[in-house]
PDB file of N, CA and C in Angstrom:
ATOM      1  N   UNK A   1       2.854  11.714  -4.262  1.00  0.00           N
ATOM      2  CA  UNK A   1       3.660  10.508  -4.207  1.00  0.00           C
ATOM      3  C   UNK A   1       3.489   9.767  -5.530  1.00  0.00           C
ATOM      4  N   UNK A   2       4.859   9.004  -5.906  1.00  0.00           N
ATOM      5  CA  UNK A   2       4.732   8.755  -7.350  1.00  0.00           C
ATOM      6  C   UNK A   2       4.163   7.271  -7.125  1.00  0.00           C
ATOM      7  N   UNK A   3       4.209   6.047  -8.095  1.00  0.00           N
ATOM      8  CA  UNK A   3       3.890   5.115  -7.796  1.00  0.00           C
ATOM      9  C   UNK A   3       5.135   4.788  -7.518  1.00  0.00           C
ATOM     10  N   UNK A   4       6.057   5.099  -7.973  1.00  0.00           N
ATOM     11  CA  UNK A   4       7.672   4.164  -7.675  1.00  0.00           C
ATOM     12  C   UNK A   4       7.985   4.648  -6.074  1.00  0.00           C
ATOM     13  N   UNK A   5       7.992   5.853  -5.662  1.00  0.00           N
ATOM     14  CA  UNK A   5       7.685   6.263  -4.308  1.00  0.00           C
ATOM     15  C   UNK A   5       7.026   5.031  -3.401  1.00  0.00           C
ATOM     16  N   UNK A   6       5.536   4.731  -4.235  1.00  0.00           N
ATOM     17  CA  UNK A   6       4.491   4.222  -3.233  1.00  0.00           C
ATOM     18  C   UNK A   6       5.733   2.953  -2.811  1.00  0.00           C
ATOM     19  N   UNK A   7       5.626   2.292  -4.101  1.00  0.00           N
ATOM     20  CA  UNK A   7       6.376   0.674  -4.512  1.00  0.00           C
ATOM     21  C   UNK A   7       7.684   0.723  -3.385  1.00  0.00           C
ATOM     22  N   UNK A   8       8.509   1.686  -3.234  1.00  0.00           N
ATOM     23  CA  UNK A   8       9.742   2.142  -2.335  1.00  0.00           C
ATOM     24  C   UNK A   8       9.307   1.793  -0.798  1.00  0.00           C
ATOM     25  N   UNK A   9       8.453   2.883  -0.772  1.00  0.00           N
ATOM     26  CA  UNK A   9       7.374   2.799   0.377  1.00  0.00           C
ATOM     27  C   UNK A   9       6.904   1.623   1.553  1.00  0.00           C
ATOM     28  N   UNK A  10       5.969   0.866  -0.152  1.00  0.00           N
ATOM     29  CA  UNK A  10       5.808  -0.141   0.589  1.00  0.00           C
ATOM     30  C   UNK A  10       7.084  -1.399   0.944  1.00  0.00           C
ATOM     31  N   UNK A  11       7.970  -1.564  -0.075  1.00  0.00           N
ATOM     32  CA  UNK A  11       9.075  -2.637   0.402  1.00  0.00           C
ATOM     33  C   UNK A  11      10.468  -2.304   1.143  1.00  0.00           C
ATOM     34  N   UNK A  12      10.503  -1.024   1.475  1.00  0.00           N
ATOM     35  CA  UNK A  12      11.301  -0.459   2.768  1.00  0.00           C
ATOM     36  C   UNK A  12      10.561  -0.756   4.091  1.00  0.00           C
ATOM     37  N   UNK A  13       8.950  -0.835   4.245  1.00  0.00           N
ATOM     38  CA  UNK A  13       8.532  -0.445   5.360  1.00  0.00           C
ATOM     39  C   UNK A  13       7.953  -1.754   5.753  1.00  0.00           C
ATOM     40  N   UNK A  14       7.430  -2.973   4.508  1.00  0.00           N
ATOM     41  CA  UNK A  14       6.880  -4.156   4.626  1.00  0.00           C
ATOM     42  C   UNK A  14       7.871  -5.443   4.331  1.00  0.00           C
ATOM     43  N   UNK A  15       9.500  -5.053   3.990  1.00  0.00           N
ATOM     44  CA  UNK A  15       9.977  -5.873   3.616  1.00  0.00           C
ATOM     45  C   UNK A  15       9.571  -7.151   2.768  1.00  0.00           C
ATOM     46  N   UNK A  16       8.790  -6.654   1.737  1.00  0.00           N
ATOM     47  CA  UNK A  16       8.226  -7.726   0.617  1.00  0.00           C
ATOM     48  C   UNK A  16       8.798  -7.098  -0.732  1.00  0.00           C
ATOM     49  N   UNK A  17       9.117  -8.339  -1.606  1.00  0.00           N
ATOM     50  CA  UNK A  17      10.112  -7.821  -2.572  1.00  0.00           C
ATOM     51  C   UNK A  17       9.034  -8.010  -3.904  1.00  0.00           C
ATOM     52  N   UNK A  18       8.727  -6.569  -4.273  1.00  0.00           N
ATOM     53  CA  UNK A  18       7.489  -5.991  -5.206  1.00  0.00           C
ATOM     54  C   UNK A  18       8.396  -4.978  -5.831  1.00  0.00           C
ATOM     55  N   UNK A  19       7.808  -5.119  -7.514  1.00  0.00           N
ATOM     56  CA  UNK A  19       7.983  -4.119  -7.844  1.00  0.00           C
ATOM     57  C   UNK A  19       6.796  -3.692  -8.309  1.00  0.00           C
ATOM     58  N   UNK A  20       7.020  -2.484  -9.463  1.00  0.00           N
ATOM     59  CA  UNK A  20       5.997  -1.641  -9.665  1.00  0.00           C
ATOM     60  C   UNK A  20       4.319  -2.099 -10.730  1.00  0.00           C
ATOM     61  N   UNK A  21       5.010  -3.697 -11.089  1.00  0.00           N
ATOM     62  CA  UNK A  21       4.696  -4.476 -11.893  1.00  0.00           C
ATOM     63  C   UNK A  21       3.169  -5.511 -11.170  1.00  0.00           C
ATOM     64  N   UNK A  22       3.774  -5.347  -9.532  1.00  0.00           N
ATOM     65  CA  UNK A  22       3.076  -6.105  -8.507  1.00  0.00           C
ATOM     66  C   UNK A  22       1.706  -5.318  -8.190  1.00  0.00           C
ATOM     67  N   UNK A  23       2.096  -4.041  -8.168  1.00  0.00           N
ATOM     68  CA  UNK A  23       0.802  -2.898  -7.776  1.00  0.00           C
ATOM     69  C   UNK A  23      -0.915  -3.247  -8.311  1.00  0.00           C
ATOM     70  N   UNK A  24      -1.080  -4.072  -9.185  1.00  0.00           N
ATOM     71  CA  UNK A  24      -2.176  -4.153  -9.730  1.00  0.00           C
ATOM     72  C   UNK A  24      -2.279  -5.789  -9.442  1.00  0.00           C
ATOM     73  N   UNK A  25      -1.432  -6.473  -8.876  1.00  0.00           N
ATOM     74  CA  UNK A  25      -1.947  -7.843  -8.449  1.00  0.00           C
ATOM     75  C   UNK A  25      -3.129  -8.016  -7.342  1.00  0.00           C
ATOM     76  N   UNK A  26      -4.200  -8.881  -7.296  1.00  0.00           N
ATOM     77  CA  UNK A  26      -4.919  -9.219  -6.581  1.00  0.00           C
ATOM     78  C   UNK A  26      -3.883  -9.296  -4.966  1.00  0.00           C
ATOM     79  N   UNK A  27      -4.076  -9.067  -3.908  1.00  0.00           N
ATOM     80  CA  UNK A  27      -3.856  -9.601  -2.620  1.00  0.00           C
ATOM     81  C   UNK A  27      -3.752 -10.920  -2.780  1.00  0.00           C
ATOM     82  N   UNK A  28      -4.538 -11.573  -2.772  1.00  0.00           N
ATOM     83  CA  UNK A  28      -4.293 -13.185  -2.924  1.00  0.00           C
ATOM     84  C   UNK A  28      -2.910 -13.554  -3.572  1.00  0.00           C
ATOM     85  N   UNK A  29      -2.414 -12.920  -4.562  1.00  0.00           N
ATOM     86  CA  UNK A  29      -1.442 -13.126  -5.434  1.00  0.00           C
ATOM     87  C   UNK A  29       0.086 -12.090  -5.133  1.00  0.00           C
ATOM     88  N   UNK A  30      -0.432 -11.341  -4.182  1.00  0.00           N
ATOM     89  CA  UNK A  30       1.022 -10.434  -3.320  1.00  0.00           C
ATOM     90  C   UNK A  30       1.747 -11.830  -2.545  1.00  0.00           C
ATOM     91  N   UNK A  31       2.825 -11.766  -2.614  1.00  0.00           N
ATOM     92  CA  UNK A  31       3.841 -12.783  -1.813  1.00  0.00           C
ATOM     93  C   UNK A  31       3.487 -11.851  -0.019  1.00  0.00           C
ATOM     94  N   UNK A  32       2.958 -13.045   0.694  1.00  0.00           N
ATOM     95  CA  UNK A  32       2.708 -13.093   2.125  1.00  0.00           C
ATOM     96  C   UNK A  32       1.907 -11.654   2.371  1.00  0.00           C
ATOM     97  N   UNK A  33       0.653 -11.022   1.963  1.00  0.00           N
ATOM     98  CA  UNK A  33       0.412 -10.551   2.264  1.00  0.00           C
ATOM     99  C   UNK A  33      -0.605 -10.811   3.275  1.00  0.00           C
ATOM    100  N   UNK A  34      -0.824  -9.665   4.547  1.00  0.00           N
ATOM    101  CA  UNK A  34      -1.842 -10.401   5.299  1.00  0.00           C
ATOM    102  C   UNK A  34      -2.483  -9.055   5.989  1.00  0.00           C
ATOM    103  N   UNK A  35      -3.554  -8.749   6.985  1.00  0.00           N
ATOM    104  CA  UNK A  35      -4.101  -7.959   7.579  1.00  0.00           C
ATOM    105  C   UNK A  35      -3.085  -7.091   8.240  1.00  0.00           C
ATOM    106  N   UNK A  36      -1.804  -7.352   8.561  1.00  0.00           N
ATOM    107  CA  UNK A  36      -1.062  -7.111   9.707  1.00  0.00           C
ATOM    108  C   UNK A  36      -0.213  -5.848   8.295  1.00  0.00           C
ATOM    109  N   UNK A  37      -0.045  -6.267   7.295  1.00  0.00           N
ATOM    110  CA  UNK A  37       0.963  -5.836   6.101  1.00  0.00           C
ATOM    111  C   UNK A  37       0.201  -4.566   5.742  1.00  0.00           C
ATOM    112  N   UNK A  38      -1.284  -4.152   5.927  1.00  0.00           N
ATOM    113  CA  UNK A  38      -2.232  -3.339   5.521  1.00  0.00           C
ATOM    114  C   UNK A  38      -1.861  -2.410   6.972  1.00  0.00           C
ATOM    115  N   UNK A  39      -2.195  -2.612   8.036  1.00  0.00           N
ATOM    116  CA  UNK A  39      -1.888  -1.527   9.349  1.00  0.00           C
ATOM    117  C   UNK A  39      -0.435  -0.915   9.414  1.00  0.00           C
ATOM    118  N   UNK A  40       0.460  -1.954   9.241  1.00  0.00           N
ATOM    119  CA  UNK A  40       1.610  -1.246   8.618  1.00  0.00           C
ATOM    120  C   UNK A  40       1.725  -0.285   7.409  1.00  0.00           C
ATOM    121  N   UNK A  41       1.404  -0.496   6.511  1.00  0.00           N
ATOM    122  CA  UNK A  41       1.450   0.060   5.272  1.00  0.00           C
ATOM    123  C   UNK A  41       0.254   1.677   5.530  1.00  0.00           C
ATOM    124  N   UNK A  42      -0.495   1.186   6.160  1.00  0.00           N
ATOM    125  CA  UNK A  42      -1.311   2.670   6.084  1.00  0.00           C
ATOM    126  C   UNK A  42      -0.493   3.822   7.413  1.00  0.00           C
ATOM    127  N   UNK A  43      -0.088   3.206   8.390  1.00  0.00           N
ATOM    128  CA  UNK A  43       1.231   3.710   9.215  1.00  0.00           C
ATOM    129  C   UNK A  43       2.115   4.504   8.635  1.00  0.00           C
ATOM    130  N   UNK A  44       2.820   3.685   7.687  1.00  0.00           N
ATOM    131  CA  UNK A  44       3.757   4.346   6.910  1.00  0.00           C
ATOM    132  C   UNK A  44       3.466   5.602   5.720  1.00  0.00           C
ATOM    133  N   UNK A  45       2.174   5.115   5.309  1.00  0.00           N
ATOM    134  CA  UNK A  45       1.655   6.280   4.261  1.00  0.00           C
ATOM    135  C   UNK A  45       1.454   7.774   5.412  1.00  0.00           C
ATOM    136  N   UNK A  46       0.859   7.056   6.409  1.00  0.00           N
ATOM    137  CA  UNK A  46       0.778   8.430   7.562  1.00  0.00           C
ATOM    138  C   UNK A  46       1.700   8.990   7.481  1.00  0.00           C
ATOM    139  N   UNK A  47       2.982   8.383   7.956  1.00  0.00           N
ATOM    140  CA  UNK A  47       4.188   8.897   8.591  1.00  0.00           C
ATOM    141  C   UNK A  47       4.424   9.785   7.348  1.00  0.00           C
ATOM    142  N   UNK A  48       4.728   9.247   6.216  1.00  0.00           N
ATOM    143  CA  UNK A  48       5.257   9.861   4.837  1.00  0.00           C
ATOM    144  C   UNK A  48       4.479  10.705   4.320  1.00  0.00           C
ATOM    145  N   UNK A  49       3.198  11.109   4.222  1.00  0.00           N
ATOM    146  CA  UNK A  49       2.606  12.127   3.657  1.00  0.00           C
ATOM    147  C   UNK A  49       2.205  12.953   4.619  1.00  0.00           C
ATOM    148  N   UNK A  50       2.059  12.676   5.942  1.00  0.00           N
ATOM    149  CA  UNK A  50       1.589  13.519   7.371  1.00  0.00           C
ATOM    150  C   UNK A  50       0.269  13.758   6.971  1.00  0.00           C
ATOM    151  N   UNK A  51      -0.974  12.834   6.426  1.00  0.00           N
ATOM    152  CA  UNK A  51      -2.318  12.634   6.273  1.00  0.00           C
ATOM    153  C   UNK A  51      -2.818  11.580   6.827  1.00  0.00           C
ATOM    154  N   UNK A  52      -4.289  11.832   7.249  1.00  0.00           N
ATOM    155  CA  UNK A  52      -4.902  10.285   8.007  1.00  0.00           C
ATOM    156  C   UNK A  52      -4.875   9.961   6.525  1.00  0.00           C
ATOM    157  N   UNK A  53      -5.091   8.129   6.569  1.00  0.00           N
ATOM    158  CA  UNK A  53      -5.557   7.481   5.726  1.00  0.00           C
ATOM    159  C   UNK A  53      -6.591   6.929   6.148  1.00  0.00           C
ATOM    160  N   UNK A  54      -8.169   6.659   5.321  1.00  0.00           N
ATOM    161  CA  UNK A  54      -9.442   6.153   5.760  1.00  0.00           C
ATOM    162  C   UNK A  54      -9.133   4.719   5.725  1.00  0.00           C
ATOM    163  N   UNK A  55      -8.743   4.034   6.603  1.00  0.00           N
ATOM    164  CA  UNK A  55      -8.479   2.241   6.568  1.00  0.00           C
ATOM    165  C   UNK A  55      -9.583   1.535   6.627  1.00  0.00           C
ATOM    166  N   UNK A  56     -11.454   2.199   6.687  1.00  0.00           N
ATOM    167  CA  UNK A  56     -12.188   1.254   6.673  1.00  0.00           C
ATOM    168  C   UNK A  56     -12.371   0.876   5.122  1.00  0.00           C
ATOM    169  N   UNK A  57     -12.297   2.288   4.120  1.00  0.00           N
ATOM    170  CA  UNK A  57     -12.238   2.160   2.928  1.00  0.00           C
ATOM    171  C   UNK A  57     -10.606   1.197   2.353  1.00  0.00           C
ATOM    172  N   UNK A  58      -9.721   1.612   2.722  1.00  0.00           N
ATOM    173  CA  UNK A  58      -8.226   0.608   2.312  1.00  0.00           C
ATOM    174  C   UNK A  58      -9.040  -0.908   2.056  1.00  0.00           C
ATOM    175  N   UNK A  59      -9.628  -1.284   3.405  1.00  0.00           N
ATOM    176  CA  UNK A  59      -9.797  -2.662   3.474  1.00  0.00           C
ATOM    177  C   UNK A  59     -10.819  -3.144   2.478  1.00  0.00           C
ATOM    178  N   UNK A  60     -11.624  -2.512   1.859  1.00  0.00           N
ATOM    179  CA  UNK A  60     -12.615  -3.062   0.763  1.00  0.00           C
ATOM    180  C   UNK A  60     -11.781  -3.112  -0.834  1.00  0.00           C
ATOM    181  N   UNK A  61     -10.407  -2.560  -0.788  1.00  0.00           N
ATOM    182  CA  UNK A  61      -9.610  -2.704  -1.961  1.00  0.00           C
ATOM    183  C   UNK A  61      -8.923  -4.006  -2.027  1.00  0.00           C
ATOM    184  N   UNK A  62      -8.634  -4.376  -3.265  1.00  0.00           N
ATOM    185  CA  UNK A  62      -8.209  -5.502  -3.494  1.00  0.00           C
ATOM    186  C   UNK A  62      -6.736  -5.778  -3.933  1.00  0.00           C
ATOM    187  N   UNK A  63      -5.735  -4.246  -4.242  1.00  0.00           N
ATOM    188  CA  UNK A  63      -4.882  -4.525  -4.601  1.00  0.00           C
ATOM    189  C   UNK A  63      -3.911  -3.273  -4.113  1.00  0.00           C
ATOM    190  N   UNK A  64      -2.521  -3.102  -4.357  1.00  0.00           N
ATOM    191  CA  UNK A  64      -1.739  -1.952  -3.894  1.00  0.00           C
ATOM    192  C   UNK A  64      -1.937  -0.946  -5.157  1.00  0.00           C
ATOM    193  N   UNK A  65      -2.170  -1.232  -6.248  1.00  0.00           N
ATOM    194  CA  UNK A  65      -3.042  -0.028  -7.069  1.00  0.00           C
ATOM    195  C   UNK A  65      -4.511   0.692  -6.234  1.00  0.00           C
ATOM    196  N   UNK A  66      -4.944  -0.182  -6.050  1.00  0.00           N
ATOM    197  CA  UNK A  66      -6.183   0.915  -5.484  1.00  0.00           C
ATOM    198  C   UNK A  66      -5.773   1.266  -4.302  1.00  0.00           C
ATOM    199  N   UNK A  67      -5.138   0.885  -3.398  1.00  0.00           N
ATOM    200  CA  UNK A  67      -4.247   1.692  -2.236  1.00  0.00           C
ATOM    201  C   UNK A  67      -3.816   3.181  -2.774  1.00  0.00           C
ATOM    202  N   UNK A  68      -2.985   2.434  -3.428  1.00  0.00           N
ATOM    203  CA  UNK A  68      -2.399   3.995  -4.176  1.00  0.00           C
ATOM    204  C   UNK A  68      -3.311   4.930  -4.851  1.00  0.00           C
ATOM    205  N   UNK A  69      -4.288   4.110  -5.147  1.00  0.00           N
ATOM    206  CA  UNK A  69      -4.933   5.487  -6.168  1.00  0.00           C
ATOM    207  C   UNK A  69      -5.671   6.234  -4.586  1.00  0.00           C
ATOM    208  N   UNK A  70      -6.357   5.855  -3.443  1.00  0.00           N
ATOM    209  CA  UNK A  70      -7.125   6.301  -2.449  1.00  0.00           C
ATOM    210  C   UNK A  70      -5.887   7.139  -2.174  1.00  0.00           C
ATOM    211  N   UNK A  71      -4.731   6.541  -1.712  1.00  0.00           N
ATOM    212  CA  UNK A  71      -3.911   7.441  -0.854  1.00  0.00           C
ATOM    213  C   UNK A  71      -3.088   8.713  -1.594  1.00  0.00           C
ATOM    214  N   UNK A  72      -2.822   8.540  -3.489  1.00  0.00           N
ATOM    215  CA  UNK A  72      -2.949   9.621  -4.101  1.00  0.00           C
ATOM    216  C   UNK A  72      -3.691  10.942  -4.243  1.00  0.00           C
ATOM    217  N   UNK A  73      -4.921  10.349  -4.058  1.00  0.00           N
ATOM    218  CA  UNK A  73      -6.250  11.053  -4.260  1.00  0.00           C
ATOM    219  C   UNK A  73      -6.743  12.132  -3.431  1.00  0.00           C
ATOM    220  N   UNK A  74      -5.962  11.526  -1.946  1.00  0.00           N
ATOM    221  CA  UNK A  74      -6.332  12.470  -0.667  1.00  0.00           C
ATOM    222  C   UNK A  74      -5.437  13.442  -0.370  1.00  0.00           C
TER     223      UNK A  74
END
């Protein structure tokens, strides 16, 4: 999955308007992100790559870059 994929990904499935520019922003600094936007988003990486994703590790990341790099990686 590319990052423009991920970026697709996430604002088809989270309806938050990010681009590829956003991926390395702190959480704090994502427009409305919240706990609920992370269970979705690792849902959707499921659905789309047909791999578990480890969500105890997701949650110690701080941004949709390190999302992506874990969910690249696996």
């Amino acid at each position: 999955m590319t990052k423009e994929d991920f970026i697709h990904l996430v604002r088809d499935e989270l309806d938050l308007p990010l681009s590829v520019d956003d991926l390395s922003s702190d959480f704090d600094h994502v427009v409305s992100w919240d706990s609920m936007h992370m269970l979705r988003l690792v849902a959707a990486v499921e659905r789309e790559t047909g791999s578990r994703v480890p969500v105890g590790r997701l949650l110690a990341d701080r941004s949709l870059a390190a999302i992506y790099e874990r969910v690249s990686a696996a």
